[in-house]
PDB file of N, CA and C in Angstrom:
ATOM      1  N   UNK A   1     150.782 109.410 110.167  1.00  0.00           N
ATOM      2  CA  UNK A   1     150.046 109.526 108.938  1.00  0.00           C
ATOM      3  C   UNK A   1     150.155 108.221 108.174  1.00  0.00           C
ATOM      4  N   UNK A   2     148.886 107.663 107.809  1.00  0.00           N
ATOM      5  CA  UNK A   2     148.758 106.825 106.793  1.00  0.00           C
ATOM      6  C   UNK A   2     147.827 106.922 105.170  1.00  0.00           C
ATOM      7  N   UNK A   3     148.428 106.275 104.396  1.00  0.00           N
ATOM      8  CA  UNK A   3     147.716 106.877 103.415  1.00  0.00           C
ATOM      9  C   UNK A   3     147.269 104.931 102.805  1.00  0.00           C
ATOM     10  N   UNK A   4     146.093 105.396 102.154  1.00  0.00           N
ATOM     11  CA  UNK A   4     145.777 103.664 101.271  1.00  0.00           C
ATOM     12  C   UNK A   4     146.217 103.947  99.889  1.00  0.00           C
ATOM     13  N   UNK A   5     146.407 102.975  99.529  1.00  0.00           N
ATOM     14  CA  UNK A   5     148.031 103.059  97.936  1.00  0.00           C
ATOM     15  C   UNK A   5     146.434 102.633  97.194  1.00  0.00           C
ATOM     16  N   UNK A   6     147.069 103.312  95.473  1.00  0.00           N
ATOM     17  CA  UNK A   6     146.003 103.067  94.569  1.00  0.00           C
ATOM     18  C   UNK A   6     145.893 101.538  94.054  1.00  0.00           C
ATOM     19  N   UNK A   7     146.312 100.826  95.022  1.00  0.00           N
ATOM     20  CA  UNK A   7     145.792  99.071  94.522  1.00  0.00           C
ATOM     21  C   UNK A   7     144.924  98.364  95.138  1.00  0.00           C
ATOM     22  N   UNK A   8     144.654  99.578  96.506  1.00  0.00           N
ATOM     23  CA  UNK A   8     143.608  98.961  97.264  1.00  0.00           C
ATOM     24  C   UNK A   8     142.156  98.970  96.430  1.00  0.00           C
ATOM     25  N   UNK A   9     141.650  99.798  95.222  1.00  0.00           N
ATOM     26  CA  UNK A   9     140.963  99.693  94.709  1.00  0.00           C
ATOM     27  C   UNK A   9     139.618 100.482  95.395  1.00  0.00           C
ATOM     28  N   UNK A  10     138.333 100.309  95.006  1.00  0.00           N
ATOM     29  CA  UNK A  10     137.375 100.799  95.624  1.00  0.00           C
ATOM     30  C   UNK A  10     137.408 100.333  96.765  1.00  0.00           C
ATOM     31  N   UNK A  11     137.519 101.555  97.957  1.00  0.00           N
ATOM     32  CA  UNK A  11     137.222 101.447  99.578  1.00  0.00           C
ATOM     33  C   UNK A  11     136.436 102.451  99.796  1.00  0.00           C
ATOM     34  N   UNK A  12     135.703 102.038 101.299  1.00  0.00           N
ATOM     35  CA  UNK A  12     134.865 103.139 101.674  1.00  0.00           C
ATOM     36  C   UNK A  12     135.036 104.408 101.647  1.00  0.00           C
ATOM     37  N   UNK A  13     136.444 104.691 101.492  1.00  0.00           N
ATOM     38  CA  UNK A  13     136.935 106.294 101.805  1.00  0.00           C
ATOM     39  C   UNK A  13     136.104 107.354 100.326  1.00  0.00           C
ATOM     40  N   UNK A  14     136.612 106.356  99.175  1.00  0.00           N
ATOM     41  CA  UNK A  14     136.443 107.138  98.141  1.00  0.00           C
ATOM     42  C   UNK A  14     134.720 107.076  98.006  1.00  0.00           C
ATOM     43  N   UNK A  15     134.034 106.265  98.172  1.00  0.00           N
ATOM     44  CA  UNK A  15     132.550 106.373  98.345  1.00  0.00           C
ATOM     45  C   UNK A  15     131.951 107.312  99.236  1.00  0.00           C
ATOM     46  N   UNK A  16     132.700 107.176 100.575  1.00  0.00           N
ATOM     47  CA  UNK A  16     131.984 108.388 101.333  1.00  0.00           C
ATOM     48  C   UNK A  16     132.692 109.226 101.365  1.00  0.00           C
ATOM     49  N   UNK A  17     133.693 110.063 101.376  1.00  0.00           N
ATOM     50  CA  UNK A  17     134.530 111.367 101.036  1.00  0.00           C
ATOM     51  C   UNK A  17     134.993 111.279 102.596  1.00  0.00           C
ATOM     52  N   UNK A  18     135.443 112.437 102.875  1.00  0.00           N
ATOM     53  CA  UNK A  18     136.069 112.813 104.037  1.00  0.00           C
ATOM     54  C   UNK A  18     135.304 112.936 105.301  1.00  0.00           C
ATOM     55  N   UNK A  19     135.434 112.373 106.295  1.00  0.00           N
ATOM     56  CA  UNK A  19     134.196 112.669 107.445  1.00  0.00           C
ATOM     57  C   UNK A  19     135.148 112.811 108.597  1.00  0.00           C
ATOM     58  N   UNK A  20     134.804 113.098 109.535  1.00  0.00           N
ATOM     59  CA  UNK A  20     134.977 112.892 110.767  1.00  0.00           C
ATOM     60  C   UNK A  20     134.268 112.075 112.057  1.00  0.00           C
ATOM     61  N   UNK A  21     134.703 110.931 112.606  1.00  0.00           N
ATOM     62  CA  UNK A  21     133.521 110.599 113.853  1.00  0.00           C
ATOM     63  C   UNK A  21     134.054 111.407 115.020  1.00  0.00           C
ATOM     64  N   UNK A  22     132.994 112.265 115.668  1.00  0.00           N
ATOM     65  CA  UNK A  22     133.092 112.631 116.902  1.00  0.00           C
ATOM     66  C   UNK A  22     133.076 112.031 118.094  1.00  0.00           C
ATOM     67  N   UNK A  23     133.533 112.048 119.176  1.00  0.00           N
ATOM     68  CA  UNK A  23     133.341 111.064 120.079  1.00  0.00           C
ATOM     69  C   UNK A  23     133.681 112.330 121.437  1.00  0.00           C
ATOM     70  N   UNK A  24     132.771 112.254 122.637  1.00  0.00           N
ATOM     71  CA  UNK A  24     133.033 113.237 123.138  1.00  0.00           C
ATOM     72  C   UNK A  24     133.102 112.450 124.741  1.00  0.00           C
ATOM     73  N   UNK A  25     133.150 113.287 126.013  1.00  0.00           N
ATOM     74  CA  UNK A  25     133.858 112.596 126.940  1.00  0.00           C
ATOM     75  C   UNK A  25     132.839 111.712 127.857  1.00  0.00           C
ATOM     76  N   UNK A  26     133.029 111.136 128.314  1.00  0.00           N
ATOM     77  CA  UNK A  26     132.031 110.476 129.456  1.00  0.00           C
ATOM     78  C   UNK A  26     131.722 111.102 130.700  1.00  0.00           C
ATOM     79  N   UNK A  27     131.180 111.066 131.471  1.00  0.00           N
ATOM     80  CA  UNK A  27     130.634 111.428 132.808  1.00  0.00           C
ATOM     81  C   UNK A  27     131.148 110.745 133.551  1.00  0.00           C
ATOM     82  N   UNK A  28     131.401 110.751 134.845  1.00  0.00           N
ATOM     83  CA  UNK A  28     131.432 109.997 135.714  1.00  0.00           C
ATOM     84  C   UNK A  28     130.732 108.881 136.341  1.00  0.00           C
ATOM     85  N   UNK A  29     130.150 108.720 135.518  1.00  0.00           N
ATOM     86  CA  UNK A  29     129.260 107.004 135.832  1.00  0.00           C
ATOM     87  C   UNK A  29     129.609 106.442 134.410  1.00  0.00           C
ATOM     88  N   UNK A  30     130.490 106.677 133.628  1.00  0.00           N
ATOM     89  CA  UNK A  30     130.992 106.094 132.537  1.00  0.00           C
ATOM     90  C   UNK A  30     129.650 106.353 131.386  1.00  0.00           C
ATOM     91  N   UNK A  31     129.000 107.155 131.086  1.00  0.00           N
ATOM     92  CA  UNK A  31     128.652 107.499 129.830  1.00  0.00           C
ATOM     93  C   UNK A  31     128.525 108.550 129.391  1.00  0.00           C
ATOM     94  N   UNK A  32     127.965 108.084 128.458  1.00  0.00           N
ATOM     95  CA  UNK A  32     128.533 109.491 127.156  1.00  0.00           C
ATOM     96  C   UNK A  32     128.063 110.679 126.931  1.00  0.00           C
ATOM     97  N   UNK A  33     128.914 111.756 127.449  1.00  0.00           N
ATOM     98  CA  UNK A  33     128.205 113.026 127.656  1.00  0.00           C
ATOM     99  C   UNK A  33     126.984 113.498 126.303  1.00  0.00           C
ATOM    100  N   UNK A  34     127.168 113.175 125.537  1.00  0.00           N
ATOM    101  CA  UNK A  34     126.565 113.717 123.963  1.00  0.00           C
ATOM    102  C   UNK A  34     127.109 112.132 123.142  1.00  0.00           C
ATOM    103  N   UNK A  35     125.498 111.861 122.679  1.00  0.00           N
ATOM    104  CA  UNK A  35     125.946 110.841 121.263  1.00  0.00           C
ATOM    105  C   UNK A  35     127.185 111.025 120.483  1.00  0.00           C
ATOM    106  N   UNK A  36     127.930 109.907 120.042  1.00  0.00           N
ATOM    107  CA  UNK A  36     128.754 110.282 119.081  1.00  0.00           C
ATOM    108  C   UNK A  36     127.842 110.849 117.643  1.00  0.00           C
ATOM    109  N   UNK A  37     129.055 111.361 116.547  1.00  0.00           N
ATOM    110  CA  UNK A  37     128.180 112.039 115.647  1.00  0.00           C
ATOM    111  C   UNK A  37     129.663 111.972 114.177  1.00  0.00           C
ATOM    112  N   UNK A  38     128.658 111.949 113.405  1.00  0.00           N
ATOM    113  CA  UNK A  38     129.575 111.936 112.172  1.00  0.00           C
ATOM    114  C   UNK A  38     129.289 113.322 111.723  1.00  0.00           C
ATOM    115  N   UNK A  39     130.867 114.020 111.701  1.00  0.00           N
ATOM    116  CA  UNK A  39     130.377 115.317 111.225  1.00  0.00           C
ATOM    117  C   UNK A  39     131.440 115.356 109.083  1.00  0.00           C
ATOM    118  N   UNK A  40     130.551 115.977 108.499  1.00  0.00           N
ATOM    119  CA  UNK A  40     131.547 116.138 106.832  1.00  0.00           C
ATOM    120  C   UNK A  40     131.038 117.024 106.581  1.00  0.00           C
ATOM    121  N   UNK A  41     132.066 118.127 106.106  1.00  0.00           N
ATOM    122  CA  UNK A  41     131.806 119.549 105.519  1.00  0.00           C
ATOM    123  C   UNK A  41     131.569 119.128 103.930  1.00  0.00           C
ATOM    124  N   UNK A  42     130.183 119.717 103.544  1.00  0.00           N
ATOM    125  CA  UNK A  42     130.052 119.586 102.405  1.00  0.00           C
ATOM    126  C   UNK A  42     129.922 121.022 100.913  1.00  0.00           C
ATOM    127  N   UNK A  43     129.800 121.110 100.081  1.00  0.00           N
ATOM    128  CA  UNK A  43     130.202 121.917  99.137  1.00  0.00           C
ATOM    129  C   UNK A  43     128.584 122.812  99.458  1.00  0.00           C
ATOM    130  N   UNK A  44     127.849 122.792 100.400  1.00  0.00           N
ATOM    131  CA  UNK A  44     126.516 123.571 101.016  1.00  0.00           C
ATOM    132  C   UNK A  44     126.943 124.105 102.283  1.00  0.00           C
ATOM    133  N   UNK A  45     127.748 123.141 102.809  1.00  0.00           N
ATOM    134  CA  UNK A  45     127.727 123.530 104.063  1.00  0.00           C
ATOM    135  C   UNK A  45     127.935 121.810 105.282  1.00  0.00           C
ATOM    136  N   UNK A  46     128.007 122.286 106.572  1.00  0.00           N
ATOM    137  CA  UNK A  46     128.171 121.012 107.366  1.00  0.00           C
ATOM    138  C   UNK A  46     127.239 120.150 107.219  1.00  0.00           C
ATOM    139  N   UNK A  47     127.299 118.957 107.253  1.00  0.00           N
ATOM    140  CA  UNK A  47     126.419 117.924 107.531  1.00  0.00           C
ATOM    141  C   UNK A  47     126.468 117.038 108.885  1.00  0.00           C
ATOM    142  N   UNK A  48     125.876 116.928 109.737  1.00  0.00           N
ATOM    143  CA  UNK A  48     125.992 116.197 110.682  1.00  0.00           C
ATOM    144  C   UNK A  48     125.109 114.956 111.067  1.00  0.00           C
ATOM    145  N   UNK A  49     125.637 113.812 111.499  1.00  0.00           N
ATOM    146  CA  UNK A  49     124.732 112.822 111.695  1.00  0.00           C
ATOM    147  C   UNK A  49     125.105 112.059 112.819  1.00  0.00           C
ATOM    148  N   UNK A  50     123.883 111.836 113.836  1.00  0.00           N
ATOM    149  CA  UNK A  50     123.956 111.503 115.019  1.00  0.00           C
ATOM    150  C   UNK A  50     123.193 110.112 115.247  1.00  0.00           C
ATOM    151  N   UNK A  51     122.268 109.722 114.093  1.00  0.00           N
ATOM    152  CA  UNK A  51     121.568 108.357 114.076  1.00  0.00           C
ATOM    153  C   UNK A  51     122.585 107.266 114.646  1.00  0.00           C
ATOM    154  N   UNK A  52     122.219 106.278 115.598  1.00  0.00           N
ATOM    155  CA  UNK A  52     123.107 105.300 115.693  1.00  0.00           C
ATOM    156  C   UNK A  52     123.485 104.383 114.531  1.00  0.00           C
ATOM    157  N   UNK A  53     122.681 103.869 113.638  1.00  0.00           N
ATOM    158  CA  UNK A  53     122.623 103.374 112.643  1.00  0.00           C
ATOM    159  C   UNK A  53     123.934 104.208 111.670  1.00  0.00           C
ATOM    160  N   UNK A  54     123.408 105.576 111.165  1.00  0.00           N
ATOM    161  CA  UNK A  54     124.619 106.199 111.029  1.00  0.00           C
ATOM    162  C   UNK A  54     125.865 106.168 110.902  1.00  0.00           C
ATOM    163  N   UNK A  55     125.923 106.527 112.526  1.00  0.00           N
ATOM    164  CA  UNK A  55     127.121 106.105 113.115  1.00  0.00           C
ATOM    165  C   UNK A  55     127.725 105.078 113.029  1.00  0.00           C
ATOM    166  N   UNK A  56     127.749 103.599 112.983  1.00  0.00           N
ATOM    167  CA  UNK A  56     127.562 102.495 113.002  1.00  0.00           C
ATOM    168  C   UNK A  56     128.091 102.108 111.683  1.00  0.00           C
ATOM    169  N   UNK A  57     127.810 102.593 110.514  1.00  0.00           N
ATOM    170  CA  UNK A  57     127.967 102.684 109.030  1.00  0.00           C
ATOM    171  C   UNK A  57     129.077 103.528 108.638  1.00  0.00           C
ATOM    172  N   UNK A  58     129.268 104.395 109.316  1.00  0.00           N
ATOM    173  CA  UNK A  58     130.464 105.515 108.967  1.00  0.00           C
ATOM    174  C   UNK A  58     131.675 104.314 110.002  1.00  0.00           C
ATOM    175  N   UNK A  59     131.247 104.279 111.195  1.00  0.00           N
ATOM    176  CA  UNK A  59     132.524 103.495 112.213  1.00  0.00           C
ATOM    177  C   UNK A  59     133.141 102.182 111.072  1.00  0.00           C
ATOM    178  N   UNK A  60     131.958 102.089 110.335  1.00  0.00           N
ATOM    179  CA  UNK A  60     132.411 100.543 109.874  1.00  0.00           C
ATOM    180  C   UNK A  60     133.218 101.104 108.698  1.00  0.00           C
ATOM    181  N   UNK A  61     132.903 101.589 107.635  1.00  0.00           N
ATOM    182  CA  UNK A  61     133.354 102.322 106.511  1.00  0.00           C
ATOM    183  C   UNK A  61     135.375 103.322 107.580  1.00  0.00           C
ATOM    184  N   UNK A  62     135.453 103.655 108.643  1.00  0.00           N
ATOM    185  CA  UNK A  62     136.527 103.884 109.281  1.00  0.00           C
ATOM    186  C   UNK A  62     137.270 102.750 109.648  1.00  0.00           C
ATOM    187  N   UNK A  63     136.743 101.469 110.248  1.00  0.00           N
ATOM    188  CA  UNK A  63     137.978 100.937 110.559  1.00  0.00           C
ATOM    189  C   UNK A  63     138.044 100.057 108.787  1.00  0.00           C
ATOM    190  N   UNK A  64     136.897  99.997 107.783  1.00  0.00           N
ATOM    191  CA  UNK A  64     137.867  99.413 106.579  1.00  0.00           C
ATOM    192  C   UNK A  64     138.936 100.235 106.028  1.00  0.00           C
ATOM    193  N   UNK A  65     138.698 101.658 105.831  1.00  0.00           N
ATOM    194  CA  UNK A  65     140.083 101.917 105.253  1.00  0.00           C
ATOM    195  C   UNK A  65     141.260 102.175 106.078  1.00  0.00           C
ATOM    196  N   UNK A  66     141.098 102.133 107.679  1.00  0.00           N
ATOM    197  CA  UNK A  66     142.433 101.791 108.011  1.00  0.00           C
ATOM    198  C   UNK A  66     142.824 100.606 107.979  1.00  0.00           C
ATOM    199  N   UNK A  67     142.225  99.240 107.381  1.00  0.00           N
ATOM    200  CA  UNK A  67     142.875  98.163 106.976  1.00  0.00           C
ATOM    201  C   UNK A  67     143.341  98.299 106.046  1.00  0.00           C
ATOM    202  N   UNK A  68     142.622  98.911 105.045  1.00  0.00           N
ATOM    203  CA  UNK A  68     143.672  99.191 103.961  1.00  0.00           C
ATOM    204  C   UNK A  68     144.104 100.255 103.566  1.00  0.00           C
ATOM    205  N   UNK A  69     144.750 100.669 104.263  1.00  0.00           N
ATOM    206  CA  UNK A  69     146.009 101.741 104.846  1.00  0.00           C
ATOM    207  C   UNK A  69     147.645 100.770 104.772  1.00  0.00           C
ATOM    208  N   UNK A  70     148.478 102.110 104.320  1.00  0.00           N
ATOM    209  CA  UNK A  70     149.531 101.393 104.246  1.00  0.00           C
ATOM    210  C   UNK A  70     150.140 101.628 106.172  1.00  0.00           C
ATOM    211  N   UNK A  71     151.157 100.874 106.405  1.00  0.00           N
ATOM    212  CA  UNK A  71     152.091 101.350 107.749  1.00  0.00           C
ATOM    213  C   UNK A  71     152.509 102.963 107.400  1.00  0.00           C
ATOM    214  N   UNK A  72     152.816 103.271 108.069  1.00  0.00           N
ATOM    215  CA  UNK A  72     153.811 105.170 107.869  1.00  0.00           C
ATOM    216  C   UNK A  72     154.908 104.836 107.447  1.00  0.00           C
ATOM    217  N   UNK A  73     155.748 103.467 107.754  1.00  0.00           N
ATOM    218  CA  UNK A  73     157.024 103.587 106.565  1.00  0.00           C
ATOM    219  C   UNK A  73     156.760 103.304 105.441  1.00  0.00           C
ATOM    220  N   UNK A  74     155.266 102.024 105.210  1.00  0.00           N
ATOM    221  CA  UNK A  74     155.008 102.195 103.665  1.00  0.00           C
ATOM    222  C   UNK A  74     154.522 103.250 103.069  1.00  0.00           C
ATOM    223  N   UNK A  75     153.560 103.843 103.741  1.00  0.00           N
ATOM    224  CA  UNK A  75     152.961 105.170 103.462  1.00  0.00           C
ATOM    225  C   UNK A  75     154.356 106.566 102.817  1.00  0.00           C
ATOM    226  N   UNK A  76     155.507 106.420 103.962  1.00  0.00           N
ATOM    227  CA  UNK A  76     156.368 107.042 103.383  1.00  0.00           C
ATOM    228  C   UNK A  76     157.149 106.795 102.347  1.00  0.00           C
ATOM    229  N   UNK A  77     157.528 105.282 102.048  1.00  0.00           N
ATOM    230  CA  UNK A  77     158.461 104.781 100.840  1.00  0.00           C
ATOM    231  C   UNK A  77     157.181 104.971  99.554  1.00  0.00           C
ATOM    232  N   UNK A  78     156.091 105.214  99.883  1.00  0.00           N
ATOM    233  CA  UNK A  78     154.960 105.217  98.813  1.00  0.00           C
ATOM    234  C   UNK A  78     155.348 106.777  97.921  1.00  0.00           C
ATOM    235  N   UNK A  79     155.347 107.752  98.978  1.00  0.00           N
ATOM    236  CA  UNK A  79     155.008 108.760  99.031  1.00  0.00           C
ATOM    237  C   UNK A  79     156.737 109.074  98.273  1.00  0.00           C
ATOM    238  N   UNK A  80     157.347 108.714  98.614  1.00  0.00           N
ATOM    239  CA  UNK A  80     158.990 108.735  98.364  1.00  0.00           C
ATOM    240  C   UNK A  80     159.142 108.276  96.450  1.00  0.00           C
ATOM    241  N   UNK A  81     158.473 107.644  96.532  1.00  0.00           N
ATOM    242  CA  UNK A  81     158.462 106.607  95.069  1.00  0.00           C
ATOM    243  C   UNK A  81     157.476 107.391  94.175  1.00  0.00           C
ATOM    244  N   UNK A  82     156.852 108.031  94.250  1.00  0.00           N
ATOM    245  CA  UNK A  82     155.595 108.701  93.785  1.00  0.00           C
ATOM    246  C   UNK A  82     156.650 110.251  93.148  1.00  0.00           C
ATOM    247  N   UNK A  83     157.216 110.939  94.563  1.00  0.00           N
ATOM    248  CA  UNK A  83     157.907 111.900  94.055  1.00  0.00           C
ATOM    249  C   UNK A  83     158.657 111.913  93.373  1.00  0.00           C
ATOM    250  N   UNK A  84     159.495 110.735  93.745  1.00  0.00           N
ATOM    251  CA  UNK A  84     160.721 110.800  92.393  1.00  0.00           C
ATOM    252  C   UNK A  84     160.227 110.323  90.765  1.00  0.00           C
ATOM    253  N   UNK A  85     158.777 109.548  91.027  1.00  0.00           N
ATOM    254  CA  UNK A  85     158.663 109.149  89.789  1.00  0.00           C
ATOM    255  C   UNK A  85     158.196 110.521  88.979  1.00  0.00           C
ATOM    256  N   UNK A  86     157.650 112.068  89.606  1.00  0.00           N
ATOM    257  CA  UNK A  86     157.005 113.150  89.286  1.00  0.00           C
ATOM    258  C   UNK A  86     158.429 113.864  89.035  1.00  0.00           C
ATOM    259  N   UNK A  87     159.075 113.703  89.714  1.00  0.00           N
ATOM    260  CA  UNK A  87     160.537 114.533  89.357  1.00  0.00           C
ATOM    261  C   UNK A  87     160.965 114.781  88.161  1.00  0.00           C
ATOM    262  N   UNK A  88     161.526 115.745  87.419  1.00  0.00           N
ATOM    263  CA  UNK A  88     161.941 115.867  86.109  1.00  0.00           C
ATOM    264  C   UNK A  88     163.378 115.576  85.837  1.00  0.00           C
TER     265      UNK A  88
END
């Protein structure tokens, strides 16, 4: 688990909310059984998107906020520092 600390400032995460990219298995001649697909449950219901373009925009918006993502020990000393500062 990694989490991005509130100094990273505006990142893609908080613009596009929570998604998922799907990615499903290959065939045996090495391609892709089913397009990948961005799936996000929304306050209607699922949304799914399979456009490459799409896709492409969500992949990019995924690997920025795991750059700015902390490591899992910062993520944990974050998470560590946060509680005790909530502690009474």
């Amino acid at each position: 688990m990694t989490s991005v600390p509130p100094i990273a400032g505006l990142h893609p995460g908080i613009m596009s909310g929570p998604f998922v990219i799907l990615r499903f298995p290959v065939n045996g001649s090495g391609q892709e059984t089913e397009p990948p697909t961005v799936y996000m449950d929304g306050f209607t219901g699922a949304l799914y998107l399979d456009k490459p373009a799409e896709v492409a925009r969500y992949t990019t918006a995924w690997t920025d906020i795991w750059n700015a993502s902390l490591s899992q020990t910062a993520s944990r000393e974050l998470i560590k520092l946060a509680s005790r500062e909530l502690s009474p």
